[in-house]
N, C-alpha and C. Protein backbone atom coordinates (compact mmCIF):
# COMPACT_ATOMS: atom_id res chain seq x y z
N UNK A 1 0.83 -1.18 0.00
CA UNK A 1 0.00 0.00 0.00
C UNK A 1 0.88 1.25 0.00
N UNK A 2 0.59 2.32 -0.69
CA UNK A 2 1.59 3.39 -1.11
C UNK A 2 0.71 4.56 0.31
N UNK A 3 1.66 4.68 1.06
CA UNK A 3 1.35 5.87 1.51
C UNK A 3 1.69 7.22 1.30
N UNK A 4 0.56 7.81 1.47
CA UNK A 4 0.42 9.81 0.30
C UNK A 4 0.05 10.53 1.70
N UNK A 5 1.09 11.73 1.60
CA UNK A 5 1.10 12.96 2.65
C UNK A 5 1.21 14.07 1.73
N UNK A 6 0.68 15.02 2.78
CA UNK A 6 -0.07 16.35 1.65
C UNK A 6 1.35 17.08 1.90
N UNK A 7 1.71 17.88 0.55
CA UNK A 7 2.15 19.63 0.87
C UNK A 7 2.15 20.03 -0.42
N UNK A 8 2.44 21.14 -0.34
CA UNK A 8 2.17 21.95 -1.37
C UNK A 8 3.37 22.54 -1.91
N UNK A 9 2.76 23.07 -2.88
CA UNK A 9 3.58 24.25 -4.05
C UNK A 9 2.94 25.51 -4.49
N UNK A 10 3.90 25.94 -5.00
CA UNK A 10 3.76 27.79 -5.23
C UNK A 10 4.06 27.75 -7.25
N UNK A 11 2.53 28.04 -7.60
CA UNK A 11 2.37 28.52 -9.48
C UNK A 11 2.08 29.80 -9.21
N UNK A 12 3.20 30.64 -9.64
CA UNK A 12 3.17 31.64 -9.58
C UNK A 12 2.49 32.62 -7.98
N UNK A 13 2.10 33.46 -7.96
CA UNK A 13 2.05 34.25 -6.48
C UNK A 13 0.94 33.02 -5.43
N UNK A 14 0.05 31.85 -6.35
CA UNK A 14 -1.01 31.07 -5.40
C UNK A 14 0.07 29.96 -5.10
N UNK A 15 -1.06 29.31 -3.79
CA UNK A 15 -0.42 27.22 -3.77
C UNK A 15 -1.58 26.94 -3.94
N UNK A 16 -1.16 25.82 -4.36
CA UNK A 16 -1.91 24.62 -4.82
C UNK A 16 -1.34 23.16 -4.19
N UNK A 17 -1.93 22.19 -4.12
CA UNK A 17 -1.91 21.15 -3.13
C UNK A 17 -0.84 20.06 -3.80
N UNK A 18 0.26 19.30 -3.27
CA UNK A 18 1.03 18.18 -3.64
C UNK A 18 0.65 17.20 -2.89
N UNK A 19 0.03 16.02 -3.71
CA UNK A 19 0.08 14.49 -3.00
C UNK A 19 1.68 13.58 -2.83
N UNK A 20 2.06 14.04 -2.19
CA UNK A 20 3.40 12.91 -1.93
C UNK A 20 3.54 11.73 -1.72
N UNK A 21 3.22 10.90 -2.79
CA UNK A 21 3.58 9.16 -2.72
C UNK A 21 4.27 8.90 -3.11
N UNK A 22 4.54 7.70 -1.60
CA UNK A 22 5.68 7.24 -1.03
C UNK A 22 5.08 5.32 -1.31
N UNK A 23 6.57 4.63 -2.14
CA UNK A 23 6.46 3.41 -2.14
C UNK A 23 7.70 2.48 -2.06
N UNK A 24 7.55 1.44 -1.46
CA UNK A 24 9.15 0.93 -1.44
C UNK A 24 8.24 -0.57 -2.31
N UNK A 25 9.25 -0.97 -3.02
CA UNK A 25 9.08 -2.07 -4.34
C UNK A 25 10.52 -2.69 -3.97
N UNK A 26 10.36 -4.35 -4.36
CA UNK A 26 11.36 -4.74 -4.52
C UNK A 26 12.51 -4.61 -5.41
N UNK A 27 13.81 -4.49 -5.23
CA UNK A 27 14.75 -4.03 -6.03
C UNK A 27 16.10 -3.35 -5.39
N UNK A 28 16.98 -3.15 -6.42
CA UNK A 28 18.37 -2.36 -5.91
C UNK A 28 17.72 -1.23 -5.17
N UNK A 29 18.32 -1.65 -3.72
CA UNK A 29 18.11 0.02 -2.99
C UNK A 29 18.58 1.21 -3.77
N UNK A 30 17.65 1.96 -4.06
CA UNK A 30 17.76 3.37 -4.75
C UNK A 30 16.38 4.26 -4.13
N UNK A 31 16.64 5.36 -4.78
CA UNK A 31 15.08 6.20 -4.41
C UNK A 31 14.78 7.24 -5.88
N UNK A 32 13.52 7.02 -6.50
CA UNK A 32 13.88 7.81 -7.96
C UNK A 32 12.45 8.98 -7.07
N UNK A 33 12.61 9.83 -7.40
CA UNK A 33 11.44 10.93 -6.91
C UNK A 33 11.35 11.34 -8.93
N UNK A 34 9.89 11.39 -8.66
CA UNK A 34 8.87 11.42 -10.34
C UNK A 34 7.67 12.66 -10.08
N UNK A 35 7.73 13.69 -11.24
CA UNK A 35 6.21 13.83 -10.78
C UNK A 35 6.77 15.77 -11.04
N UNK A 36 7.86 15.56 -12.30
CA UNK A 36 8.19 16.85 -13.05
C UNK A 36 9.27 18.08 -11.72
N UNK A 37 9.53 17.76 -10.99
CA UNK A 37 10.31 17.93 -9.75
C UNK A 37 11.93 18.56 -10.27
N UNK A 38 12.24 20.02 -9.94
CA UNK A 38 13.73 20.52 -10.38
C UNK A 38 14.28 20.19 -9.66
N UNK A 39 15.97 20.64 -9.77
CA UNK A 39 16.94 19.78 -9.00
C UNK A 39 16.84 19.96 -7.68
N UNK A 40 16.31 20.89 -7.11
CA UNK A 40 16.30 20.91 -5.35
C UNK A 40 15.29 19.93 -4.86
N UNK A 41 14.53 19.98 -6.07
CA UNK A 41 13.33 18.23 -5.26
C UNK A 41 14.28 16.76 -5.59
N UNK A 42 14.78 16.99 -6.70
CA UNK A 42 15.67 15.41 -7.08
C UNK A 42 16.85 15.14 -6.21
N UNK A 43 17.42 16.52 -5.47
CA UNK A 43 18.79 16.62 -4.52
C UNK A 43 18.07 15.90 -3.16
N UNK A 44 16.74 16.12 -3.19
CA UNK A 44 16.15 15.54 -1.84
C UNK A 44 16.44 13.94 -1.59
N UNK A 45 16.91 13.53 -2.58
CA UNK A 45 17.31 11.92 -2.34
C UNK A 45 18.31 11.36 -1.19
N UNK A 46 19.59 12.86 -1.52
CA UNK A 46 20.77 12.69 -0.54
C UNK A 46 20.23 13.21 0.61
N UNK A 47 19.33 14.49 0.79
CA UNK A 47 18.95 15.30 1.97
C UNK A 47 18.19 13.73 2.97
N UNK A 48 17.02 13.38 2.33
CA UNK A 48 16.42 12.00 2.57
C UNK A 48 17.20 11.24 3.81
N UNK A 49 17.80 10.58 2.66
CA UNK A 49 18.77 9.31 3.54
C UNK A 49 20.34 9.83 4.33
N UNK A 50 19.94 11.33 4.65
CA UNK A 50 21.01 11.38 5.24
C UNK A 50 20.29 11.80 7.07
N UNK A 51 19.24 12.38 6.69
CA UNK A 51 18.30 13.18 7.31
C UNK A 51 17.92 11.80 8.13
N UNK A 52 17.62 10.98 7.64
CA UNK A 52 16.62 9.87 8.47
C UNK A 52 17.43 8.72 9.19
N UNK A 53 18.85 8.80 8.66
CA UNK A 53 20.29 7.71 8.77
C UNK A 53 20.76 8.62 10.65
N UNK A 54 20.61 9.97 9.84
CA UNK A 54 21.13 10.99 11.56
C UNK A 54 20.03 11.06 12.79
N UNK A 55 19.05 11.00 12.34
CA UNK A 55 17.48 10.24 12.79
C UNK A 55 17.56 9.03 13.59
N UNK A 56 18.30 8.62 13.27
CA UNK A 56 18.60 6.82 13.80
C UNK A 56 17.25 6.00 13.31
N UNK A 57 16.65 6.41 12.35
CA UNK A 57 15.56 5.59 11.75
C UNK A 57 16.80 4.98 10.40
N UNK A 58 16.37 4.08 9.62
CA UNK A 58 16.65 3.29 8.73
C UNK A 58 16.01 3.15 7.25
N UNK A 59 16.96 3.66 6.60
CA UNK A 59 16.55 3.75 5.37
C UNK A 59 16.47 2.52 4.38
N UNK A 60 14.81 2.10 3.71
CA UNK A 60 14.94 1.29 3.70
C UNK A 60 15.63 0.35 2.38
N UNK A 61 15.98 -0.59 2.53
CA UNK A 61 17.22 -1.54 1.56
C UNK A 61 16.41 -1.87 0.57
N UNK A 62 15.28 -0.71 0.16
CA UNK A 62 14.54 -1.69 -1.18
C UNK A 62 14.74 -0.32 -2.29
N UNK A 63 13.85 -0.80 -3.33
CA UNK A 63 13.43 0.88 -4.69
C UNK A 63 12.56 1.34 -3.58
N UNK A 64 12.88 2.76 -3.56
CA UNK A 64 12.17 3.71 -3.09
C UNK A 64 11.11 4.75 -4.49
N UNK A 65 10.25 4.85 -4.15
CA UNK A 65 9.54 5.91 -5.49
C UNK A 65 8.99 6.44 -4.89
N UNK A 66 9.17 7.92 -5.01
CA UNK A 66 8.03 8.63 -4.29
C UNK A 66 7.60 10.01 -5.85
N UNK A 67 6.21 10.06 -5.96
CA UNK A 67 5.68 10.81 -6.67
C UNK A 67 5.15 12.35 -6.26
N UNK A 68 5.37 12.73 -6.93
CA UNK A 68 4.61 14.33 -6.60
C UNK A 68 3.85 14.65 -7.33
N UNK A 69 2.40 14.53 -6.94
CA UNK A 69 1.34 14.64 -7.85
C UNK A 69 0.43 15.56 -7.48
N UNK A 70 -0.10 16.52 -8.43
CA UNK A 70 -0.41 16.18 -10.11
C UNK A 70 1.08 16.12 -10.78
N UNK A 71 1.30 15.25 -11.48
CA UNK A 71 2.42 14.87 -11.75
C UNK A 71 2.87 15.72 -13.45
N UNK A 72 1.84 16.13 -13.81
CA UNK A 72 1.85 17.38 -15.02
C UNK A 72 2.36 18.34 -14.82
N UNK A 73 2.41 18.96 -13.66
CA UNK A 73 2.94 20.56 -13.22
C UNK A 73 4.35 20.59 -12.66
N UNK A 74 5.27 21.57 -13.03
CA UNK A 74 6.59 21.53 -12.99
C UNK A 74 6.52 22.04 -11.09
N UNK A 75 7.39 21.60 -10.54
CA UNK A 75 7.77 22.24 -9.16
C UNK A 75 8.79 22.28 -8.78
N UNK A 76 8.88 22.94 -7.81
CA UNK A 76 10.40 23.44 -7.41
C UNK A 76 10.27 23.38 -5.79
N UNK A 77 11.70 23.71 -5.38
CA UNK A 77 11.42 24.01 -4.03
C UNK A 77 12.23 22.46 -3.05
N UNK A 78 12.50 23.03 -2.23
CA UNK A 78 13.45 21.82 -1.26
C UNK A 78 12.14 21.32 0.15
N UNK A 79 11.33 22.15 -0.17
CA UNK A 79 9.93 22.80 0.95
C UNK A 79 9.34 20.75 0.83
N UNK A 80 9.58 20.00 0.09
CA UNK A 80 8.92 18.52 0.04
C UNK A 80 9.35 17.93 0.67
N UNK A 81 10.78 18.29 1.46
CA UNK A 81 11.58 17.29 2.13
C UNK A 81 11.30 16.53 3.28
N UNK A 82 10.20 17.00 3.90
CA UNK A 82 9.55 16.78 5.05
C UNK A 82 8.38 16.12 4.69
N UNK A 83 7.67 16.22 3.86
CA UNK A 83 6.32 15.51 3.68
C UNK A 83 6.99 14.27 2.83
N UNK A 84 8.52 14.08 2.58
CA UNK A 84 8.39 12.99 1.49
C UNK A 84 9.17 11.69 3.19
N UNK A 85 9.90 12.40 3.58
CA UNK A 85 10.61 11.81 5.55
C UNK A 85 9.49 11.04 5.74
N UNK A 86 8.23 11.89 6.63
CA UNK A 86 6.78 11.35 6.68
C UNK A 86 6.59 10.09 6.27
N UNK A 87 6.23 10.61 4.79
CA UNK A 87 5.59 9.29 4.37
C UNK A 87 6.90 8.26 4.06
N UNK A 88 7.75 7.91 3.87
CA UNK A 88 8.85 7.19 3.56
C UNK A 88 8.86 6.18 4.85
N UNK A 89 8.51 7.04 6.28
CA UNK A 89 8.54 6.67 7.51
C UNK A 89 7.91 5.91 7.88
N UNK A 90 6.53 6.49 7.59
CA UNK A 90 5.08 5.78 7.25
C UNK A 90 4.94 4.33 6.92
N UNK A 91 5.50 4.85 5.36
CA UNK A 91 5.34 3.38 4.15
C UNK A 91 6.53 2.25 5.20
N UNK A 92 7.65 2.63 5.00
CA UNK A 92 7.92 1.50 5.79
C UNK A 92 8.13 0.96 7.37
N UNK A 93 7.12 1.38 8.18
CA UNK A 93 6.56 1.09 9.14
C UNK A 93 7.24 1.62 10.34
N UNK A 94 8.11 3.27 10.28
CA UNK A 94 8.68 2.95 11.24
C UNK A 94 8.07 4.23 12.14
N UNK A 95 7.11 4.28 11.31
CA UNK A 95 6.24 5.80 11.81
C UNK A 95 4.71 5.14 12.06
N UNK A 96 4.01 4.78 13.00
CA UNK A 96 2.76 4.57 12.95
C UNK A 96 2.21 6.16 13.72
N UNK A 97 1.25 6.55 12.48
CA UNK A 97 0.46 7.20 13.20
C UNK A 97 -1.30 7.42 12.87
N UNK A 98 -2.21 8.13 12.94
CA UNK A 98 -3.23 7.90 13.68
C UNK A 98 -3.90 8.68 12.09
N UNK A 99 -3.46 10.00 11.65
CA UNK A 99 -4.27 10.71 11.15
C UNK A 99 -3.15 11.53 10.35
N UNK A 100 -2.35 11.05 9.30
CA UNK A 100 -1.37 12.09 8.53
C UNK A 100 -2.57 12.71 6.91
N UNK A 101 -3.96 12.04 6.94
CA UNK A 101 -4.52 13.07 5.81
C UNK A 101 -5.23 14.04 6.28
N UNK A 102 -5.22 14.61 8.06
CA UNK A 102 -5.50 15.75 8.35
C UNK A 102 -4.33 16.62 7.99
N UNK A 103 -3.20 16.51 8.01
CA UNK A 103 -2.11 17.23 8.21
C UNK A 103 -1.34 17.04 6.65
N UNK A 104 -0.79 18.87 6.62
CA UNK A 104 -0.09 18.85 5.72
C UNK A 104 1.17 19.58 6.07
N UNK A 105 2.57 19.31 5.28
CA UNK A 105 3.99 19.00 5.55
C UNK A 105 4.83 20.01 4.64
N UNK A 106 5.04 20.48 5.64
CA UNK A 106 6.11 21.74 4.69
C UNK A 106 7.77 21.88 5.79
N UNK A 107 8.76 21.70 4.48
CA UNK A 107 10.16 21.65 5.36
C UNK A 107 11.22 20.86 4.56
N UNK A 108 12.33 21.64 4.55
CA UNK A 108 13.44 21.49 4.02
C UNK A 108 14.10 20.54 5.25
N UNK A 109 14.78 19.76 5.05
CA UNK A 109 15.97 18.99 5.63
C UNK A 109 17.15 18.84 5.77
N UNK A 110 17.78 19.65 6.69
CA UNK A 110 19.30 19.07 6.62
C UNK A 110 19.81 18.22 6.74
N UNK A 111 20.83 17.34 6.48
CA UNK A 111 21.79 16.54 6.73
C UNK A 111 21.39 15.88 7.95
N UNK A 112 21.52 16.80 9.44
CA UNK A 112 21.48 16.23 10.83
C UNK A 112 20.31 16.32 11.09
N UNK A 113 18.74 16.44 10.21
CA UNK A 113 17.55 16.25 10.35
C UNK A 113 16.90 17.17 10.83
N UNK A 114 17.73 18.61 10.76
CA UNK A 114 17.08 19.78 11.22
C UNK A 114 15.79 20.37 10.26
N UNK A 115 15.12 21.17 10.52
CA UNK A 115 14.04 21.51 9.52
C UNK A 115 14.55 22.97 9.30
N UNK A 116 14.80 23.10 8.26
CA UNK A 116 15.13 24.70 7.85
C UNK A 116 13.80 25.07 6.76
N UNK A 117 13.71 26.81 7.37
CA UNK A 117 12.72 27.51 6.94
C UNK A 117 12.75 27.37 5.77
N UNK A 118 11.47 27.80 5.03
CA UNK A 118 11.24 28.04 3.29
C UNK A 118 10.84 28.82 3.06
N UNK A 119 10.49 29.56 1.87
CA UNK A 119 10.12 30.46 1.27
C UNK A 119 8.40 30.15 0.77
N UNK A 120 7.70 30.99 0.62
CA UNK A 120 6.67 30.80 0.47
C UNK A 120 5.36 30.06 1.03
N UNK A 121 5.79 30.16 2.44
CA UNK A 121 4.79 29.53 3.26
C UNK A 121 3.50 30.02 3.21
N UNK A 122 3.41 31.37 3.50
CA UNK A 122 1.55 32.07 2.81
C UNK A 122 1.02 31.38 2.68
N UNK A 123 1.22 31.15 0.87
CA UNK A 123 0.28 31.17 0.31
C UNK A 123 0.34 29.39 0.13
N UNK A 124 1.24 28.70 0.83
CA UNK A 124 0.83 27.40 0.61
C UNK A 124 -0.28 26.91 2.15
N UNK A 125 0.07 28.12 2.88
CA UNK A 125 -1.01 27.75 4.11
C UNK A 125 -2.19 28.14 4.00
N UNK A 126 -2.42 28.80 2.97
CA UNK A 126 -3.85 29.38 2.28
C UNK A 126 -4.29 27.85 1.28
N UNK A 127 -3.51 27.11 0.38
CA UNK A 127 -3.98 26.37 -0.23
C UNK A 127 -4.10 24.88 0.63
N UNK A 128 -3.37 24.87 1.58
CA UNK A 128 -3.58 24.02 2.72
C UNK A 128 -5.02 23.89 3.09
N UNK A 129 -5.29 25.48 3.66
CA UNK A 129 -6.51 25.38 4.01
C UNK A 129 -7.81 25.15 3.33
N UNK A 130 -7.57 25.83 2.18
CA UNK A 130 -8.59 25.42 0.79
C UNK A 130 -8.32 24.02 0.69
N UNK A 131 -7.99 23.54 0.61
CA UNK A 131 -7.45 22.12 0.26
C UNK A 131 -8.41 20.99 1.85
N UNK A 132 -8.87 21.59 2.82
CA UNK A 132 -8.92 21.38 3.54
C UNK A 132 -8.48 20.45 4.86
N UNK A 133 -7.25 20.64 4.65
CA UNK A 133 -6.26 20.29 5.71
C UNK A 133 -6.36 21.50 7.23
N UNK A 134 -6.06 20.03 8.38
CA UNK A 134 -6.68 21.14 9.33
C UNK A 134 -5.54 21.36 10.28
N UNK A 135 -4.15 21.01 10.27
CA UNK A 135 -3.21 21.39 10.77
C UNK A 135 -1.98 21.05 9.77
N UNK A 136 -1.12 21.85 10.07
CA UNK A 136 0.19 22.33 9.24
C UNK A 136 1.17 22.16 10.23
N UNK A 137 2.33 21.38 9.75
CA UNK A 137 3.44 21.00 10.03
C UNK A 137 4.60 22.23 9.40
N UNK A 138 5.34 22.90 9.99
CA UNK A 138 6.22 23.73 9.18
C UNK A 138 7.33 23.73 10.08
N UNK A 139 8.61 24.19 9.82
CA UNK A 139 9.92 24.15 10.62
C UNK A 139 9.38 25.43 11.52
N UNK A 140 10.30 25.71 12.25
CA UNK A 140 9.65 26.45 13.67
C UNK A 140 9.67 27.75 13.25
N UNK A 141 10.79 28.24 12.45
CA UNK A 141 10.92 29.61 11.65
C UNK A 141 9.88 30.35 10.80
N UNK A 142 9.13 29.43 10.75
CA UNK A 142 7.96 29.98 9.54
C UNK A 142 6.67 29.62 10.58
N UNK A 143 6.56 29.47 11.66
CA UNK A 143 5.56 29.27 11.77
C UNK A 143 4.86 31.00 11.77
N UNK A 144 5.25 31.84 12.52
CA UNK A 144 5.03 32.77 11.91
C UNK A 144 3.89 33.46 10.89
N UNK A 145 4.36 33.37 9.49
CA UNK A 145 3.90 33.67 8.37
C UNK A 145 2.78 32.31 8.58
N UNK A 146 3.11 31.25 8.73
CA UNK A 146 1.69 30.18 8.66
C UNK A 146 0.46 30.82 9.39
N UNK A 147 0.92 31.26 10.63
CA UNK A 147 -0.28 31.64 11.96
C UNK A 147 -1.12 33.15 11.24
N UNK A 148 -0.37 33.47 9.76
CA UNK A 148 -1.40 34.53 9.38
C UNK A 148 -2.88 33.58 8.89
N UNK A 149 -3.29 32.46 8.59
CA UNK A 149 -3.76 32.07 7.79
C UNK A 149 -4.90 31.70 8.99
N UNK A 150 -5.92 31.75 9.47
CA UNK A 150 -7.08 31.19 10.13
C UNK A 150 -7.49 30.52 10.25
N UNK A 151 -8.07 29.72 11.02
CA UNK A 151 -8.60 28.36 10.98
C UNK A 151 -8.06 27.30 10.43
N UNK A 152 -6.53 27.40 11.12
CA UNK A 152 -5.47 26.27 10.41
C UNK A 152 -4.75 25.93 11.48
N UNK A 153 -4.68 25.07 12.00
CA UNK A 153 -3.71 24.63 13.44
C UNK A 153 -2.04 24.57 13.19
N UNK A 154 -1.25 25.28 13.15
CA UNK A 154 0.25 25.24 13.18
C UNK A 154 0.62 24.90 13.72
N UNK A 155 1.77 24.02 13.86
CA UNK A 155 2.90 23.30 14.53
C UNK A 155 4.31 23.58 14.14
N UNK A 156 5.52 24.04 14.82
CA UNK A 156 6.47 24.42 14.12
C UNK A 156 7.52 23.43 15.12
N UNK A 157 8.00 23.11 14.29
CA UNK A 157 9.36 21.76 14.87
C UNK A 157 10.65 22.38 14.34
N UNK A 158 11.58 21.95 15.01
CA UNK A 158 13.23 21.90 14.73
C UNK A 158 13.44 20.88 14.17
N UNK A 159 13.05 19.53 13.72
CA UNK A 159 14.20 18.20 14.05
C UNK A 159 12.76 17.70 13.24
N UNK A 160 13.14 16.52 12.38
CA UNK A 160 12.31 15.12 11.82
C UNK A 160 11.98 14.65 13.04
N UNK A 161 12.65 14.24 13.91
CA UNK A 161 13.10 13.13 15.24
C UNK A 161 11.83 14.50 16.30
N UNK A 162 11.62 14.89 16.47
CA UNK A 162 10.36 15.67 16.91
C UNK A 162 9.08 16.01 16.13
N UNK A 163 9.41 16.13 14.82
CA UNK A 163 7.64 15.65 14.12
C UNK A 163 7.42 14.51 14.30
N UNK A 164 8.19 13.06 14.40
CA UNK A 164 7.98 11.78 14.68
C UNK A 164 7.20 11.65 15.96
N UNK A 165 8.00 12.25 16.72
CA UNK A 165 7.26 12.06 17.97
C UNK A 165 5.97 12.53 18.39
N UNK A 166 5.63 13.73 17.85
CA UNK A 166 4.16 14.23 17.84
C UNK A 166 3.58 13.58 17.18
N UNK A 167 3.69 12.92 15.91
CA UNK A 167 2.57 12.10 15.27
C UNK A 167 2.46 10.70 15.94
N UNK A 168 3.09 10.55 16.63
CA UNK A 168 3.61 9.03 18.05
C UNK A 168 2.39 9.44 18.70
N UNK A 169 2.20 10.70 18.90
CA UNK A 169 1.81 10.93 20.02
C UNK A 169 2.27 11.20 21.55
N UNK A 170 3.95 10.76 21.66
CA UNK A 170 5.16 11.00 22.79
C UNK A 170 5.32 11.70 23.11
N UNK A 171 4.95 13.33 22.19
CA UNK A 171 5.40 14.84 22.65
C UNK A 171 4.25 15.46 22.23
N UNK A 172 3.71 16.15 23.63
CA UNK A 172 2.72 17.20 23.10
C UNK A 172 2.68 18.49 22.61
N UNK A 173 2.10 19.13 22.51
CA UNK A 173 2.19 20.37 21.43
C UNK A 173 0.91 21.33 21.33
N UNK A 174 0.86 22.41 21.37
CA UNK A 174 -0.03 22.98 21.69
C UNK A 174 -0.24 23.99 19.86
N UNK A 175 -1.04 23.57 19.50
CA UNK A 175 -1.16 24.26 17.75
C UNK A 175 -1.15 25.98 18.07
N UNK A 176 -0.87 26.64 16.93
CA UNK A 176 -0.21 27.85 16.96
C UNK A 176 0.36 28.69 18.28
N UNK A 177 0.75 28.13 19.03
CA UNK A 177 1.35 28.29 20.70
C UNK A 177 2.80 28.70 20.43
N UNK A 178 3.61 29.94 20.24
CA UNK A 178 4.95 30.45 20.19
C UNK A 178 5.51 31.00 20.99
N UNK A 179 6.98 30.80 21.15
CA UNK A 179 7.32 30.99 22.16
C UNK A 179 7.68 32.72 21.72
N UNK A 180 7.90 33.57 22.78
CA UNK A 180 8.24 35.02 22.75
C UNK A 180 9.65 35.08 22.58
């Protein structure tokens, strides 16, 4: 079963919604990401398995494919790196959680699994919400610009290894709650 986590992208000044599916198939461990994606989404392969290896989660030894769909529209942006962690986590079992098609995933990845800010959060927390997703995952820097958007529950994390745990359920969290 392919598991799909939401985030989005930026066509021009709007967002519009990305399905991120995530599948592991038998075969030479690799990971191909499909679905019209420029080089900062295809670089997400190394960000990936380096991000989830410093994680102490395990990357898994099969084909990895993960799609970005609608798979017609060109995208950009490093902003997938977090919704593709998720579901990768998900699909191969090392993430159980309860409710990831309420929630949608925005966040770049470093190396040591930190979440670094992105650009264009707005207007993807506007298509979030159109989209009707009812809480937003974003690195802690942007939560910010997310909390302009209404009737959208924000969460802002440092670390993969702490969105894990909130979707565990292990660490609680109080939605758009910032510290001063």
């Amino acid at each position: 079963m392919v598991a799909t986590v939401k985030s989005f992208a930026i066509a021009g000044v709007d967002g519009y919604l990305v399905e991120v599916e995530v599948d592991t198939i038998s075969g030479q461990p690799s990971i191909s990401i499909v679905g019209l994606g420029d080089t900062a989404v295809k670089e997400s392969r190394e960000r990936l398995q380096s991000s989830l290896n410093s994680s102490e989660y395990e990357f898994p030894k099969m084909k990895v494919v993960i799609n970005l769909a609608p798979s017609d529209i060109k995208k950009s942006g490093s902003h997938f790196d977090l919704a593709m962690a998720v579901g990768l986590l998900i699909q191969s079992k090392q993430l159980k959680t309860g409710c990831p098609e309420d929630f949608g995933f925005i966040g770049e990845l470093s190396l040591d699994s930190k979440l670094r800010p992105c650009t264009g959060v707005l207007p993807m927390a506007i298509a979030a919400k159109n989209a009707g997703v009812k809480s937003l995952i974003v690195p802690k820097d942007n939560v910010h610009e997310a909390q302009l958007v209404k009737g959208l529950n924000i969460y802002g994390f440092e670390t993969l290894q702490d969105v894990s745990l909130f979707l565990k359920g292990e660490i609680q969290y109080t939605p758009n709650a910032i510290e001063t």
